[in-house]
PDB file of N, CA and C in Angstrom:
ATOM      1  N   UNK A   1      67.857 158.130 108.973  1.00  0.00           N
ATOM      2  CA  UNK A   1      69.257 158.140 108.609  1.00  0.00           C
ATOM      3  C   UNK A   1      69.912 159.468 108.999  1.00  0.00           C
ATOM      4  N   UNK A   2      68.939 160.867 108.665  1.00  0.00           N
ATOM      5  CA  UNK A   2      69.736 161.741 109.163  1.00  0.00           C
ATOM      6  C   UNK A   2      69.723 161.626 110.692  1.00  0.00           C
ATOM      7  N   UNK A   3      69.028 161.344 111.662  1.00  0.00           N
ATOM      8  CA  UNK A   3      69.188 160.933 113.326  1.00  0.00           C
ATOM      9  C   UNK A   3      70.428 160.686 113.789  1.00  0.00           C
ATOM     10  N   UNK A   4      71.352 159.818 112.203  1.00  0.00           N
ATOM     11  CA  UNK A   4      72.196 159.017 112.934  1.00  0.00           C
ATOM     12  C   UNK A   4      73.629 160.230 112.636  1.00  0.00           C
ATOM     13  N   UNK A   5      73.489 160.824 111.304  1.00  0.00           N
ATOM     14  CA  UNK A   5      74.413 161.262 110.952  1.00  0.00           C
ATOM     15  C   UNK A   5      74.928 162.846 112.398  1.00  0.00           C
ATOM     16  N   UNK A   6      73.239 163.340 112.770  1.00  0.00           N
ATOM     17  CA  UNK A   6      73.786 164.212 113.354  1.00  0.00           C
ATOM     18  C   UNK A   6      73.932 163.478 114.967  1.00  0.00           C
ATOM     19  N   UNK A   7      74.158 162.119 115.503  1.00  0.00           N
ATOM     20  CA  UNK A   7      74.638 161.788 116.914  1.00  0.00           C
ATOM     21  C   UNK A   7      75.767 161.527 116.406  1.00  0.00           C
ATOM     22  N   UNK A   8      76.515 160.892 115.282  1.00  0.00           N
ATOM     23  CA  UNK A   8      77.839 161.236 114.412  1.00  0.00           C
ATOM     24  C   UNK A   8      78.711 162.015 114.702  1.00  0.00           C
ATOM     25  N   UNK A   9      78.452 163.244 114.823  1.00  0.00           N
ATOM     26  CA  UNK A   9      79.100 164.698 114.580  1.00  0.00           C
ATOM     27  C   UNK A   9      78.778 165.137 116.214  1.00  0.00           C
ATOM     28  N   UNK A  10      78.211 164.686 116.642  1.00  0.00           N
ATOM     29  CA  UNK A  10      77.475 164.845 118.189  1.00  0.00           C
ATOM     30  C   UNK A  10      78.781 164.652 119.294  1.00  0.00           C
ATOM     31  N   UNK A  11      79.776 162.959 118.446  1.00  0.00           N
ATOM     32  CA  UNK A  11      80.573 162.712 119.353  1.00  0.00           C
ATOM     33  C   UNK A  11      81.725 163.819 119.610  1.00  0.00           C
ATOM     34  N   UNK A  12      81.949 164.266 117.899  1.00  0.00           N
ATOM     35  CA  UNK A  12      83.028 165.069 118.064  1.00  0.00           C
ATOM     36  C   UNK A  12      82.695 166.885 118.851  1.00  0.00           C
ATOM     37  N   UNK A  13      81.641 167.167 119.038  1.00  0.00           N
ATOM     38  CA  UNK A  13      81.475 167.846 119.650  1.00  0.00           C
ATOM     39  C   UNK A  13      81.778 167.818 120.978  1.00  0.00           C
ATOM     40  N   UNK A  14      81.174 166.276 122.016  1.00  0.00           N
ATOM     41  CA  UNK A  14      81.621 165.875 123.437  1.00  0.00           C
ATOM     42  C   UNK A  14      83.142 165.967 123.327  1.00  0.00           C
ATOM     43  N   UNK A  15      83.669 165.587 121.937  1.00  0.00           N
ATOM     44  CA  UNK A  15      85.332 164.905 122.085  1.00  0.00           C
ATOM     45  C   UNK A  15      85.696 166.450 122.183  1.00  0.00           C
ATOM     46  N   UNK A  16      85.515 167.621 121.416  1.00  0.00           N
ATOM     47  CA  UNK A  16      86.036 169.152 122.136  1.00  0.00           C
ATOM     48  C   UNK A  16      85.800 169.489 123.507  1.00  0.00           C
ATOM     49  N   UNK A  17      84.502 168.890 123.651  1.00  0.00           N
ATOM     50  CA  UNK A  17      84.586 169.476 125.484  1.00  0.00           C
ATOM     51  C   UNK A  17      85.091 169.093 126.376  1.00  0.00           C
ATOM     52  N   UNK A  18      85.511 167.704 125.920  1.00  0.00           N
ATOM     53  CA  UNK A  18      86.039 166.875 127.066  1.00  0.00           C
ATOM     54  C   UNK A  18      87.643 167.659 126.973  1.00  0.00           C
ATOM     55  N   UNK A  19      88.113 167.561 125.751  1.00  0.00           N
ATOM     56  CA  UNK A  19      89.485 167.898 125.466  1.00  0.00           C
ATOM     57  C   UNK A  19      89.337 169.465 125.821  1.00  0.00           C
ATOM     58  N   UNK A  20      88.878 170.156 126.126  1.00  0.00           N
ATOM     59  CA  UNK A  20      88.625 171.602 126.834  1.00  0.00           C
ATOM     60  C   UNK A  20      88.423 171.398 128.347  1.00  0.00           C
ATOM     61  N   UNK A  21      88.059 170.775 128.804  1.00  0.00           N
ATOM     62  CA  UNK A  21      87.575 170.712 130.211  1.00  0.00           C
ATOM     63  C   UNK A  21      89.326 169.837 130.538  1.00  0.00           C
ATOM     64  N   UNK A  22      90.046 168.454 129.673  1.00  0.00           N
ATOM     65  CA  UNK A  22      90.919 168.521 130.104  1.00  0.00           C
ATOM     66  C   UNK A  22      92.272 169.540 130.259  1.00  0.00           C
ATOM     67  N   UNK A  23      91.840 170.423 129.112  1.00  0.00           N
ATOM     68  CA  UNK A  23      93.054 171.342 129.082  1.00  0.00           C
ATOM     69  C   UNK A  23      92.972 172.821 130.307  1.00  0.00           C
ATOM     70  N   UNK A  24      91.749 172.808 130.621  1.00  0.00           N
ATOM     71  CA  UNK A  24      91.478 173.740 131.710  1.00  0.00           C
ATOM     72  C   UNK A  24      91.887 173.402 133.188  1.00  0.00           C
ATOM     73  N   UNK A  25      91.836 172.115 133.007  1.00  0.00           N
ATOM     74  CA  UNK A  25      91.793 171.570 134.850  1.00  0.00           C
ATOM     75  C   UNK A  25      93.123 171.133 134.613  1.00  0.00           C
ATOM     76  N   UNK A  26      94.052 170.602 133.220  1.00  0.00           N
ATOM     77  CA  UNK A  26      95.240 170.365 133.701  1.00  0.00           C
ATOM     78  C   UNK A  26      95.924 170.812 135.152  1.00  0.00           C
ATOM     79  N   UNK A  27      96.563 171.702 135.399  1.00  0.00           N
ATOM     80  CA  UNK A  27      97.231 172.499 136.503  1.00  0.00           C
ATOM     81  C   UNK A  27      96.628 172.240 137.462  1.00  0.00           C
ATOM     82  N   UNK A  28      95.124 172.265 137.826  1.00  0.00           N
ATOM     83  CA  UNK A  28      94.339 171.873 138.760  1.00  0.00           C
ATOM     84  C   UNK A  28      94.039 170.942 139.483  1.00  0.00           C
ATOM     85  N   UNK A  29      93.773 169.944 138.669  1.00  0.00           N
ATOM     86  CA  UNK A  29      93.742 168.568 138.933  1.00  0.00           C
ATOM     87  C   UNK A  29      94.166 167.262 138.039  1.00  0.00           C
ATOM     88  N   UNK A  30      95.174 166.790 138.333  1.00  0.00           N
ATOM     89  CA  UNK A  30      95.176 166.466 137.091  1.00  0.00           C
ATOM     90  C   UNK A  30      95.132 165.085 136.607  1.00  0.00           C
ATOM     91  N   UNK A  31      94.344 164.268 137.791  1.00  0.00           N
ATOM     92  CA  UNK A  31      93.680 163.083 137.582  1.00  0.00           C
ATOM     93  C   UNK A  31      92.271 163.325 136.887  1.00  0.00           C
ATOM     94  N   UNK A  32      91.318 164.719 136.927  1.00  0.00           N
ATOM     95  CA  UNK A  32      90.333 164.478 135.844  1.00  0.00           C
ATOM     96  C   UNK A  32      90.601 164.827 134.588  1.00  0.00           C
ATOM     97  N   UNK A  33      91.696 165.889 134.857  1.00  0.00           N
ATOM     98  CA  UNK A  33      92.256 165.929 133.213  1.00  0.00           C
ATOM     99  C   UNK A  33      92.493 164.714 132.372  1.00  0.00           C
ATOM    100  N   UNK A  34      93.175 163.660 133.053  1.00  0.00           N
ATOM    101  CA  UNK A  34      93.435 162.287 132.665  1.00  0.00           C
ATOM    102  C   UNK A  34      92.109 161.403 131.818  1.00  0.00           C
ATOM    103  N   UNK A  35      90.837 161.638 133.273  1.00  0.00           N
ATOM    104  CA  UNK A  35      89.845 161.130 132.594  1.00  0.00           C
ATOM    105  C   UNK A  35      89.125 161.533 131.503  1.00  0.00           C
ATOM    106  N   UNK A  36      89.756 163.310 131.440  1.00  0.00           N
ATOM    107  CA  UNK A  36      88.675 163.752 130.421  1.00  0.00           C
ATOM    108  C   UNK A  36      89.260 163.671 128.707  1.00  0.00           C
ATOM    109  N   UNK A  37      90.944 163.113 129.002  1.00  0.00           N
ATOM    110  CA  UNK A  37      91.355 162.778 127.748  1.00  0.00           C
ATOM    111  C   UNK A  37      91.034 161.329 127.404  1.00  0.00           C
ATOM    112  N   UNK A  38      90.560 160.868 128.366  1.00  0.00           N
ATOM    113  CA  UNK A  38      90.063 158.760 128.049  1.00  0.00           C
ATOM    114  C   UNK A  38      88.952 159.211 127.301  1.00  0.00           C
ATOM    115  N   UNK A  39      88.340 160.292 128.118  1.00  0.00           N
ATOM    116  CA  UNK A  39      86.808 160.476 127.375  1.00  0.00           C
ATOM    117  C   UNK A  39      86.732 161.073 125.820  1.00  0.00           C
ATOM    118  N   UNK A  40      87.868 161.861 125.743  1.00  0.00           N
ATOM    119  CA  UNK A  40      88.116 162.459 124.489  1.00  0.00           C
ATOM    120  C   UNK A  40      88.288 161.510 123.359  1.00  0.00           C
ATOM    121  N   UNK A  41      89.593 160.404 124.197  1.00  0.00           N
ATOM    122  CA  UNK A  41      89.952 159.626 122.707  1.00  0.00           C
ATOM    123  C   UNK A  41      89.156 158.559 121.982  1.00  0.00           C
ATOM    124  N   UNK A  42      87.966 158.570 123.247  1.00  0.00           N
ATOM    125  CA  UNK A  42      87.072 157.554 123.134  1.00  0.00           C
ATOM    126  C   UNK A  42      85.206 158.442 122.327  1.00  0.00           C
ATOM    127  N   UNK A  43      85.328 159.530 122.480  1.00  0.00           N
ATOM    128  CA  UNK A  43      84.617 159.839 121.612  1.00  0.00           C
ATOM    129  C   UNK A  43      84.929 159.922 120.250  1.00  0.00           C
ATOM    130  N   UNK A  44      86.388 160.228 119.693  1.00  0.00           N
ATOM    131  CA  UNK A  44      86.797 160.270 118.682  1.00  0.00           C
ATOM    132  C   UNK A  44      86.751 158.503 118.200  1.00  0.00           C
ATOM    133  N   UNK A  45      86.785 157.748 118.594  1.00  0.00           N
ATOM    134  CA  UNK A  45      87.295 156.465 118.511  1.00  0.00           C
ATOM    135  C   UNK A  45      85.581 156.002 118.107  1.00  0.00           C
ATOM    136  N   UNK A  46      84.772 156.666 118.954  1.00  0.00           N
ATOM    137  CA  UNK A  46      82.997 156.144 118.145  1.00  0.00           C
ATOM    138  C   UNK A  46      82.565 157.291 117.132  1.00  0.00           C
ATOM    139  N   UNK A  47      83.049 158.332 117.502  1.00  0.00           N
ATOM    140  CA  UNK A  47      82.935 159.184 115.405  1.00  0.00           C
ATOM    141  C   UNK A  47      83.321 158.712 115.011  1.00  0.00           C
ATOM    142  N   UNK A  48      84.526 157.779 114.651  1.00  0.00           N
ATOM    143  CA  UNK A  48      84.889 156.694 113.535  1.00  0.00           C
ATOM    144  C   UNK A  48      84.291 155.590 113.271  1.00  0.00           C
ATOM    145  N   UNK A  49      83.898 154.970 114.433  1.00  0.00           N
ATOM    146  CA  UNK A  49      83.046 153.937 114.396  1.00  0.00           C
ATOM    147  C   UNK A  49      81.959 154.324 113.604  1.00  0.00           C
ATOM    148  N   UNK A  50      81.122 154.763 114.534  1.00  0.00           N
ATOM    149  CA  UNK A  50      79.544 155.142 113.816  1.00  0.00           C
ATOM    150  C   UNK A  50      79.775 155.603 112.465  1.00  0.00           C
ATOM    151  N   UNK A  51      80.880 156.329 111.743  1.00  0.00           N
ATOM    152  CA  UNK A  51      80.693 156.988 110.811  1.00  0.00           C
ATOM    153  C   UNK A  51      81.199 155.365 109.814  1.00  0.00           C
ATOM    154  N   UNK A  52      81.898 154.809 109.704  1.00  0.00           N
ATOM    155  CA  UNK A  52      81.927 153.387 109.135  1.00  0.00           C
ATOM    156  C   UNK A  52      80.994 152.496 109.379  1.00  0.00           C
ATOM    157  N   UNK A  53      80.449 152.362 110.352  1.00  0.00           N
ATOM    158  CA  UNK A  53      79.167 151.454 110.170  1.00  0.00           C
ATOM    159  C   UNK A  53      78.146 152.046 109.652  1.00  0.00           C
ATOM    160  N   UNK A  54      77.983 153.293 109.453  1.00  0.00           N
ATOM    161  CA  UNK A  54      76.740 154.057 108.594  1.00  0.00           C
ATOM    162  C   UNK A  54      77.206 153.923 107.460  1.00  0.00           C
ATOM    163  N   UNK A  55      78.415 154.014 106.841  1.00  0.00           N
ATOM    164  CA  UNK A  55      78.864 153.961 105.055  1.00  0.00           C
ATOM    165  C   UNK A  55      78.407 152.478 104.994  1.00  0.00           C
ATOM    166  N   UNK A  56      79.113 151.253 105.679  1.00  0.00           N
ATOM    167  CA  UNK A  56      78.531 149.792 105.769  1.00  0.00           C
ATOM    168  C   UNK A  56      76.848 149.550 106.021  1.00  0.00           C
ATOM    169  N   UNK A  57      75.977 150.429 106.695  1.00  0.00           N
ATOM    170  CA  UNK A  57      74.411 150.130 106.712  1.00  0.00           C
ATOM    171  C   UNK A  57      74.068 151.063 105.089  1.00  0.00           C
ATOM    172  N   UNK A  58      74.486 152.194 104.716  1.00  0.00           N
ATOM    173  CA  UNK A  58      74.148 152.970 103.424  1.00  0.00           C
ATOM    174  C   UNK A  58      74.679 151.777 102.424  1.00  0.00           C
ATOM    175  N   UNK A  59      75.752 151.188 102.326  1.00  0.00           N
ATOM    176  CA  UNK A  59      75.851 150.122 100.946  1.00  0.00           C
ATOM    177  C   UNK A  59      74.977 149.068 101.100  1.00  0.00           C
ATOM    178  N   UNK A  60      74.549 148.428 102.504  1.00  0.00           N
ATOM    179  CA  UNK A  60      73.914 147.379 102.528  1.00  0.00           C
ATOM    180  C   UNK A  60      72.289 147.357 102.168  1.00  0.00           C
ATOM    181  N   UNK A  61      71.942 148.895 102.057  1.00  0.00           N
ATOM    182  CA  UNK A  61      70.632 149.533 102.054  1.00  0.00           C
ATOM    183  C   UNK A  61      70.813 149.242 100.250  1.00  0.00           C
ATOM    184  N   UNK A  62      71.904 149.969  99.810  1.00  0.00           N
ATOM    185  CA  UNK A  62      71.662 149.777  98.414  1.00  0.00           C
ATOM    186  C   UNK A  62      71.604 148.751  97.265  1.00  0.00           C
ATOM    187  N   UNK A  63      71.925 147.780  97.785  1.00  0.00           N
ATOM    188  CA  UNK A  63      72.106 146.474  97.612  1.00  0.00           C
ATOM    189  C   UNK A  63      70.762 145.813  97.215  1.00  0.00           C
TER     190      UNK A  63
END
């Protein structure tokens, strides 16, 4: 269970780098900036996930 909690917290770590790597290359390029905010909103979008289906597998455990 803890495995899961720290790939959890894992996403929002990728979701800063991506959102750093897009804010760096803005000016530069700014079709990967683009991709690296898909990648951002989409890591944030599975820290929510994963973190609700772990509260939903922890109640179903207690049950």
């Amino acid at each position: 269970m803890k495995i899961l909690k720290f790939f959890q917290y894992a996403y929002i770590f990728f979701a800063a780098l991506f959102l750093w790597d897009a804010i760096s290359n803005w000016s530069v390029n700014r079709s990967r900036s683009y991709m690296s905010l898909l990648f951002t909103a989409l890591a944030i979008f599975m820290f929510f996930f994963r973190k609700r289906f772990g509260k939903k597998f922890e109640d179903r455990n207690k049950k």
